[in-house]
Protein backbone atom coordinates (compact mmCIF):
# COMPACT_ATOMS: atom_id res chain seq x y z
CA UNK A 1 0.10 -2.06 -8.59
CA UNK A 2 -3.34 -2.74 -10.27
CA UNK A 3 -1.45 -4.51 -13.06
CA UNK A 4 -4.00 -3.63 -15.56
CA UNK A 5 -1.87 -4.87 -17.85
CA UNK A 6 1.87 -6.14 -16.78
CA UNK A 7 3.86 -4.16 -19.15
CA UNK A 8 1.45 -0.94 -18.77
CA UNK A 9 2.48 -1.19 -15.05
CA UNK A 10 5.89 -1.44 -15.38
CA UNK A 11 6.37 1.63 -17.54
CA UNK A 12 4.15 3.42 -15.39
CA UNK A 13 5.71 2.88 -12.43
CA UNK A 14 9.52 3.55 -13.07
CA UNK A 15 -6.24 12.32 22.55
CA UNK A 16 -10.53 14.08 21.89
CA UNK A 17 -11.63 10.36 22.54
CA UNK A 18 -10.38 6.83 23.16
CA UNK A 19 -11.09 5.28 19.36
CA UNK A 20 -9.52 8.49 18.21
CA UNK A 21 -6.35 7.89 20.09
CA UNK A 22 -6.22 4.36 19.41
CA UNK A 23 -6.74 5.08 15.58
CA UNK A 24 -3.74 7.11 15.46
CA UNK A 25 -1.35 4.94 17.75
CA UNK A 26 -2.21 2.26 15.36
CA UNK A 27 -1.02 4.98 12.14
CA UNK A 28 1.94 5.36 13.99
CA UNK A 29 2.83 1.82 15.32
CA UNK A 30 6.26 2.10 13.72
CA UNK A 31 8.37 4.99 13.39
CA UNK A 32 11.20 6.00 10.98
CA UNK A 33 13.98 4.24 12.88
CA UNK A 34 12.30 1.06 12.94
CA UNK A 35 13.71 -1.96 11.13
CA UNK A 36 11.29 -3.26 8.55
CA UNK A 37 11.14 -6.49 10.09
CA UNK A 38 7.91 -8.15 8.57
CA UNK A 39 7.96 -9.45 4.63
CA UNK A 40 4.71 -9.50 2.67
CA UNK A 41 3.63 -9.32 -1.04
CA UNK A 42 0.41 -7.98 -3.22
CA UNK A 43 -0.81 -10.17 -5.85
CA UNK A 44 -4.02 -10.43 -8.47
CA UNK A 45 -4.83 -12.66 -10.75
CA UNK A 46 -1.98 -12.06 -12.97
CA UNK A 47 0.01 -14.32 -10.68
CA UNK A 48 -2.18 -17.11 -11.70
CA UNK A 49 -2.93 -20.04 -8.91
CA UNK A 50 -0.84 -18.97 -5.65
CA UNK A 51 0.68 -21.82 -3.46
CA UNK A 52 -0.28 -19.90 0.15
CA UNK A 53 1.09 -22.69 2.18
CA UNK A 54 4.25 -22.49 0.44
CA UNK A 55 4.28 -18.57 0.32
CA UNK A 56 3.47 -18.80 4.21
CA UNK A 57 6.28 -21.74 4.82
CA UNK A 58 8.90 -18.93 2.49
CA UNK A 59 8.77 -16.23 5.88
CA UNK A 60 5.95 -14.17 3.92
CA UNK A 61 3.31 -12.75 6.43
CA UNK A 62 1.20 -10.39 5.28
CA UNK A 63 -0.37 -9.40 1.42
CA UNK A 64 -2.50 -7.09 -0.13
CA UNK A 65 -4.78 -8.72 -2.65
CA UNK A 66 -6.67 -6.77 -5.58
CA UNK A 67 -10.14 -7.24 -5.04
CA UNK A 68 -11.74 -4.86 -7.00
CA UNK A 69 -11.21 -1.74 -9.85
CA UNK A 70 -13.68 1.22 -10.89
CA UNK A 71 -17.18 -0.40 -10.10
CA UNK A 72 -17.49 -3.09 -12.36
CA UNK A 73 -14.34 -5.27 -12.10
CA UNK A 74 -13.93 -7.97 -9.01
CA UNK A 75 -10.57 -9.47 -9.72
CA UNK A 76 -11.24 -13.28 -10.99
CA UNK A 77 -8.45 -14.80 -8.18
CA UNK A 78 -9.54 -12.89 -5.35
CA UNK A 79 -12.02 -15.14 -3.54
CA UNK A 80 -9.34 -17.77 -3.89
CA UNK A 81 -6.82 -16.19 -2.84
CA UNK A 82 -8.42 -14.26 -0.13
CA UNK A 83 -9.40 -17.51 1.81
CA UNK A 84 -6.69 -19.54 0.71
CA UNK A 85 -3.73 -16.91 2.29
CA UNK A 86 -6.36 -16.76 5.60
CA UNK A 87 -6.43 -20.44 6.18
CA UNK A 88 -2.52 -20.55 5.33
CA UNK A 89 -1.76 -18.18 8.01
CA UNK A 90 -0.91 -14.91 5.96
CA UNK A 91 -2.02 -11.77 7.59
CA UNK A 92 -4.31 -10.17 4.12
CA UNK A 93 -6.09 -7.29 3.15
CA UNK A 94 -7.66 -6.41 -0.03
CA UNK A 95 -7.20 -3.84 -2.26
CA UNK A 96 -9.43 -1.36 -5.04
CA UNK A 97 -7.87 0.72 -7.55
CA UNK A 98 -8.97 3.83 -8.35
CA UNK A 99 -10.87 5.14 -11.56
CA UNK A 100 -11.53 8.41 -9.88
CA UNK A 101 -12.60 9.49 -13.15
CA UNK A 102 -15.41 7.13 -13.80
CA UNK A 103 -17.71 7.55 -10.56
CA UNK A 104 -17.97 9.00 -7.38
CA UNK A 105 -15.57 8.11 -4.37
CA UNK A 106 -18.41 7.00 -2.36
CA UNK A 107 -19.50 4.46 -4.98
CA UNK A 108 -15.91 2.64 -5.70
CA UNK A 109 -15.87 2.75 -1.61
CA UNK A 110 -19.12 1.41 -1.46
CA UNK A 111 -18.01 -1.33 -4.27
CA UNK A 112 -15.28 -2.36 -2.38
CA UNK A 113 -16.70 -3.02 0.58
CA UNK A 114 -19.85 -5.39 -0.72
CA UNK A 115 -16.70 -7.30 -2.83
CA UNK A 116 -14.04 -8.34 -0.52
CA UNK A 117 -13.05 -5.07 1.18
CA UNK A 118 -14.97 -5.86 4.57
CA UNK A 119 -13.65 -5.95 7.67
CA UNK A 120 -13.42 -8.46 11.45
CA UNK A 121 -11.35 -8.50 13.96
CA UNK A 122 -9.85 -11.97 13.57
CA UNK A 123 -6.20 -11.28 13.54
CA UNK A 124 -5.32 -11.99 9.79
CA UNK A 125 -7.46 -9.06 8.01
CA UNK A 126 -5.97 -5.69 7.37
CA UNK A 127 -8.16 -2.53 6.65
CA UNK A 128 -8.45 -2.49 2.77
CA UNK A 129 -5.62 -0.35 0.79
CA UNK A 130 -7.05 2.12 -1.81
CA UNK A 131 -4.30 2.04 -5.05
CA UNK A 132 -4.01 5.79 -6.04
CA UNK A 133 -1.49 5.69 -8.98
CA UNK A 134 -1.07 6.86 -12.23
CA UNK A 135 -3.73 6.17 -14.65
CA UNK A 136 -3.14 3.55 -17.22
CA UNK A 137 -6.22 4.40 -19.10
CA UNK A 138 -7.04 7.45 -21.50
CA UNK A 139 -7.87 10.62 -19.15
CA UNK A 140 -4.14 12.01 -17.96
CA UNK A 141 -2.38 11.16 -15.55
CA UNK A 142 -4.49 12.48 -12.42
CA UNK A 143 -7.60 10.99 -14.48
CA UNK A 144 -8.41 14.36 -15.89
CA UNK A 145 -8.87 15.95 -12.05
CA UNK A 146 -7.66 18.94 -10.50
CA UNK A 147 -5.90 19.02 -7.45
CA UNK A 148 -8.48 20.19 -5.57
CA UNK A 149 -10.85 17.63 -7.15
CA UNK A 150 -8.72 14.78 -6.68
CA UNK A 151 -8.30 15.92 -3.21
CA UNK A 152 -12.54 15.71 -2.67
CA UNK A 153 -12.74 12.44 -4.66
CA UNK A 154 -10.32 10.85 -2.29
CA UNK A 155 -12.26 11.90 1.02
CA UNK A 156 -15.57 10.67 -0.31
CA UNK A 157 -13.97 7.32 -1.52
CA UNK A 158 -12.16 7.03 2.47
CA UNK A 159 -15.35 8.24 4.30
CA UNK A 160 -17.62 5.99 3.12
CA UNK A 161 -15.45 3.30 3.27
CA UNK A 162 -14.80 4.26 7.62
CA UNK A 163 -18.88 4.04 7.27
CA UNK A 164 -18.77 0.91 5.81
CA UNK A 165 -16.45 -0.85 8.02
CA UNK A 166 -15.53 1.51 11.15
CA UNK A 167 -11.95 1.15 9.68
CA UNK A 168 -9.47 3.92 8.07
CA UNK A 169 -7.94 2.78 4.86
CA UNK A 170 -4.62 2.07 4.14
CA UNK A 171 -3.43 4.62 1.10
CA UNK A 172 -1.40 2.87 -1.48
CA UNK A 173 0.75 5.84 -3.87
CA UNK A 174 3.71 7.24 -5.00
CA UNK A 175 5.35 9.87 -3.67
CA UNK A 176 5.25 11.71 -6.98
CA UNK A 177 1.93 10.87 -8.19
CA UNK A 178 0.33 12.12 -4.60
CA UNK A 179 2.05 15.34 -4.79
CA UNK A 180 0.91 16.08 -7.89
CA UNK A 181 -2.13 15.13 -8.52
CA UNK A 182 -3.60 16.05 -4.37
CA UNK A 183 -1.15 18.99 -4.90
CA UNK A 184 0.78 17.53 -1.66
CA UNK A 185 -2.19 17.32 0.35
CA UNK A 186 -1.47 16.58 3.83
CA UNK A 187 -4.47 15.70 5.54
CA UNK A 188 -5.26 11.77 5.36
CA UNK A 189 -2.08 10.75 6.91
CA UNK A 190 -3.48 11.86 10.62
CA UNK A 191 -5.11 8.79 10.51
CA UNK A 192 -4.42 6.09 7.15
CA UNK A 193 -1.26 4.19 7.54
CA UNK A 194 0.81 4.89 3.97
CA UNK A 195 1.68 2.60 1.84
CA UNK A 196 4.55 3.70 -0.41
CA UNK A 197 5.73 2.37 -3.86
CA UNK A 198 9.64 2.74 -4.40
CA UNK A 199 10.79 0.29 -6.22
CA UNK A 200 14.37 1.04 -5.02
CA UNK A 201 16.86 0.27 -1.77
CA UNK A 202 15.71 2.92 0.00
CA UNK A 203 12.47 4.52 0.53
CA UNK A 204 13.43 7.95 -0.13
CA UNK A 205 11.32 10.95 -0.15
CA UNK A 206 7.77 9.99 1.41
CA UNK A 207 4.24 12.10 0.28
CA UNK A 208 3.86 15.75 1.36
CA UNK A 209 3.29 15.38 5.45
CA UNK A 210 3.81 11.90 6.13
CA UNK A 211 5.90 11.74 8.44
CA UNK A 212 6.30 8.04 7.93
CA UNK A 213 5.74 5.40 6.35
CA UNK A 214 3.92 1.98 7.09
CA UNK A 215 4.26 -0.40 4.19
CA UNK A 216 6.59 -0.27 1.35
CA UNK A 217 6.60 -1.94 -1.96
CA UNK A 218 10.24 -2.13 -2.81
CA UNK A 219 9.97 -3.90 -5.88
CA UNK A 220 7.83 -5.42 -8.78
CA UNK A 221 9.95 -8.22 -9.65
CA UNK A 222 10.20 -10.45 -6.57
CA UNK A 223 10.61 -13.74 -5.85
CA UNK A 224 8.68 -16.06 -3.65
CA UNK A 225 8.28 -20.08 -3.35
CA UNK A 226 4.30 -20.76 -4.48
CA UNK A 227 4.63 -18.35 -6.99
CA UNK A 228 5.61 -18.53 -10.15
CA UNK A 229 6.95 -15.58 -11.93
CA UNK A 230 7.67 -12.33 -10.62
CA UNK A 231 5.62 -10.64 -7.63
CA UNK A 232 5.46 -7.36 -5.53
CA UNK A 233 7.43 -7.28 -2.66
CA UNK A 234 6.72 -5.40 0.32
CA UNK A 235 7.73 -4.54 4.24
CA UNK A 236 5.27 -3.68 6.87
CA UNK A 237 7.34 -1.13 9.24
CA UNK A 238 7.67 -2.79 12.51
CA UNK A 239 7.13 -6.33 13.72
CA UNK A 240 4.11 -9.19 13.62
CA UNK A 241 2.81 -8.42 16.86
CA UNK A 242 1.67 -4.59 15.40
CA UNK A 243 0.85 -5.60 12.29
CA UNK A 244 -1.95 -8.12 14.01
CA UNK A 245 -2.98 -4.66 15.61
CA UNK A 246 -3.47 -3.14 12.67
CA UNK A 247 -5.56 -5.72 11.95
CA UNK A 248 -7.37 -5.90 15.07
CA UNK A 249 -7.60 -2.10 15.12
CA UNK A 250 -6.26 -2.60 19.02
């Protein structure tokens, strides 16, 4: 999703208290039998300058936007973007991806969060999404980690971002990169909504223990008025009036 490069990507890709329970009802705002009614996208930079009025006008409602990478890179559109889809109307969150072989968890968190990845309860800003995928750099596919120190390196990185904000992040993967490289780690989905990537007509098969899912990137070569050229195109599983308590973390 980072689109580090456009034709990299491609080939890559082929209740104890009352904010506890309210945490999880919002994880589970939309079960597996229900219709993925809302439309959204996720763009960066690489879709150049983004027509939000006319993306808005087109049905879209809600997109992720890359905000920042590593510790070092804030994408060059995002400030655009980010205020431009806001005054527009479009629900947005930002997102970071992952160099989990560069620096800590805590610092890309930490990173995020001073770059975009904040949070307020105004009704059009998602918790940010943290883009755990393969690695498009040198390093192997899991960035060079074992299982059990991906698995650490993705608990610091979500920690200090609930510090940061008081919000859990969304979890952007695949099902086949998470199993591997966590070694089908189970734990985060208690409480961070999942974002899949299946670029496909179905979902299929979601990460080891989620027992659903709560966006889903369906395909990389979308089509959307304000755009031009191909963008991601995505569900949110379940209607506007949830997604806006996502948002609201209500």
């Amino acid at each position: 999703m980072a689109r580090t490069t456009l034709s990299v990507r491609r080939l890559l890709a082929a209740g104890l208290t009352v904010v506890a329970t309210a945490a999880a009802a919002l994880v589970a705002t939309a079960g597996p039998a229900a219709a993925a009614t809302t439309p959204g996208i996720d763009v960066s930079h690489y879709q150049g300058s983004i027509n939000w009025t006319s993306v808005r006008n087109a049905g879209i409602q809600f997109a992720f936007i890359k905000a920042t990478e590593g510790t070092s890179v804030k994408d060059s559109a995002f400030n655009a973007n980010y205020v431009n889809a806001y005054n527009a109307g479009v629900i947005r969150g930002a997102y970071h991806f992952a160099r989990p072989n560069i620096s800590a968890g805590s610092t890309q968190a930490s990173y995020l969060a001073s770059n975009g990845g904040a949070w307020s309860a105004d009704s059009r800003t998602l918790p940010a999404a943290l883009d755990l995928e393969a690695n498009p750099y040198s390093g192997g596919y899991c960035y060079g980690k074992t299982t059990s120190g991906m698995r650490t390196w993705i608990q610091d990185f979500l920690n200090t971002y609930k510090s940061r904000t008081s919000r859990y992040a969304v979890i952007y993967t695949t099902t086949s990169w998470w199993n591997q490289c966590t070694g089908s780690w189970t734990a985060p989905w208690a409480n961070h909504p999942l974002w899949i990537a299946r670029w496909s007509s179905t979902v299929g098969t979601l990460p080891a223990g989620a027992p659903f899912w709560s966006f889903w990137q369906y395909t990389s070569s979308g089509s959307v008025s304000g755009i031009s050229g191909a963008v991601d195109r995505n569900y949110w599983n379940g209607d506007r009036t949830r997604l806006i308590a996502l948002a609201n973390n209500t």
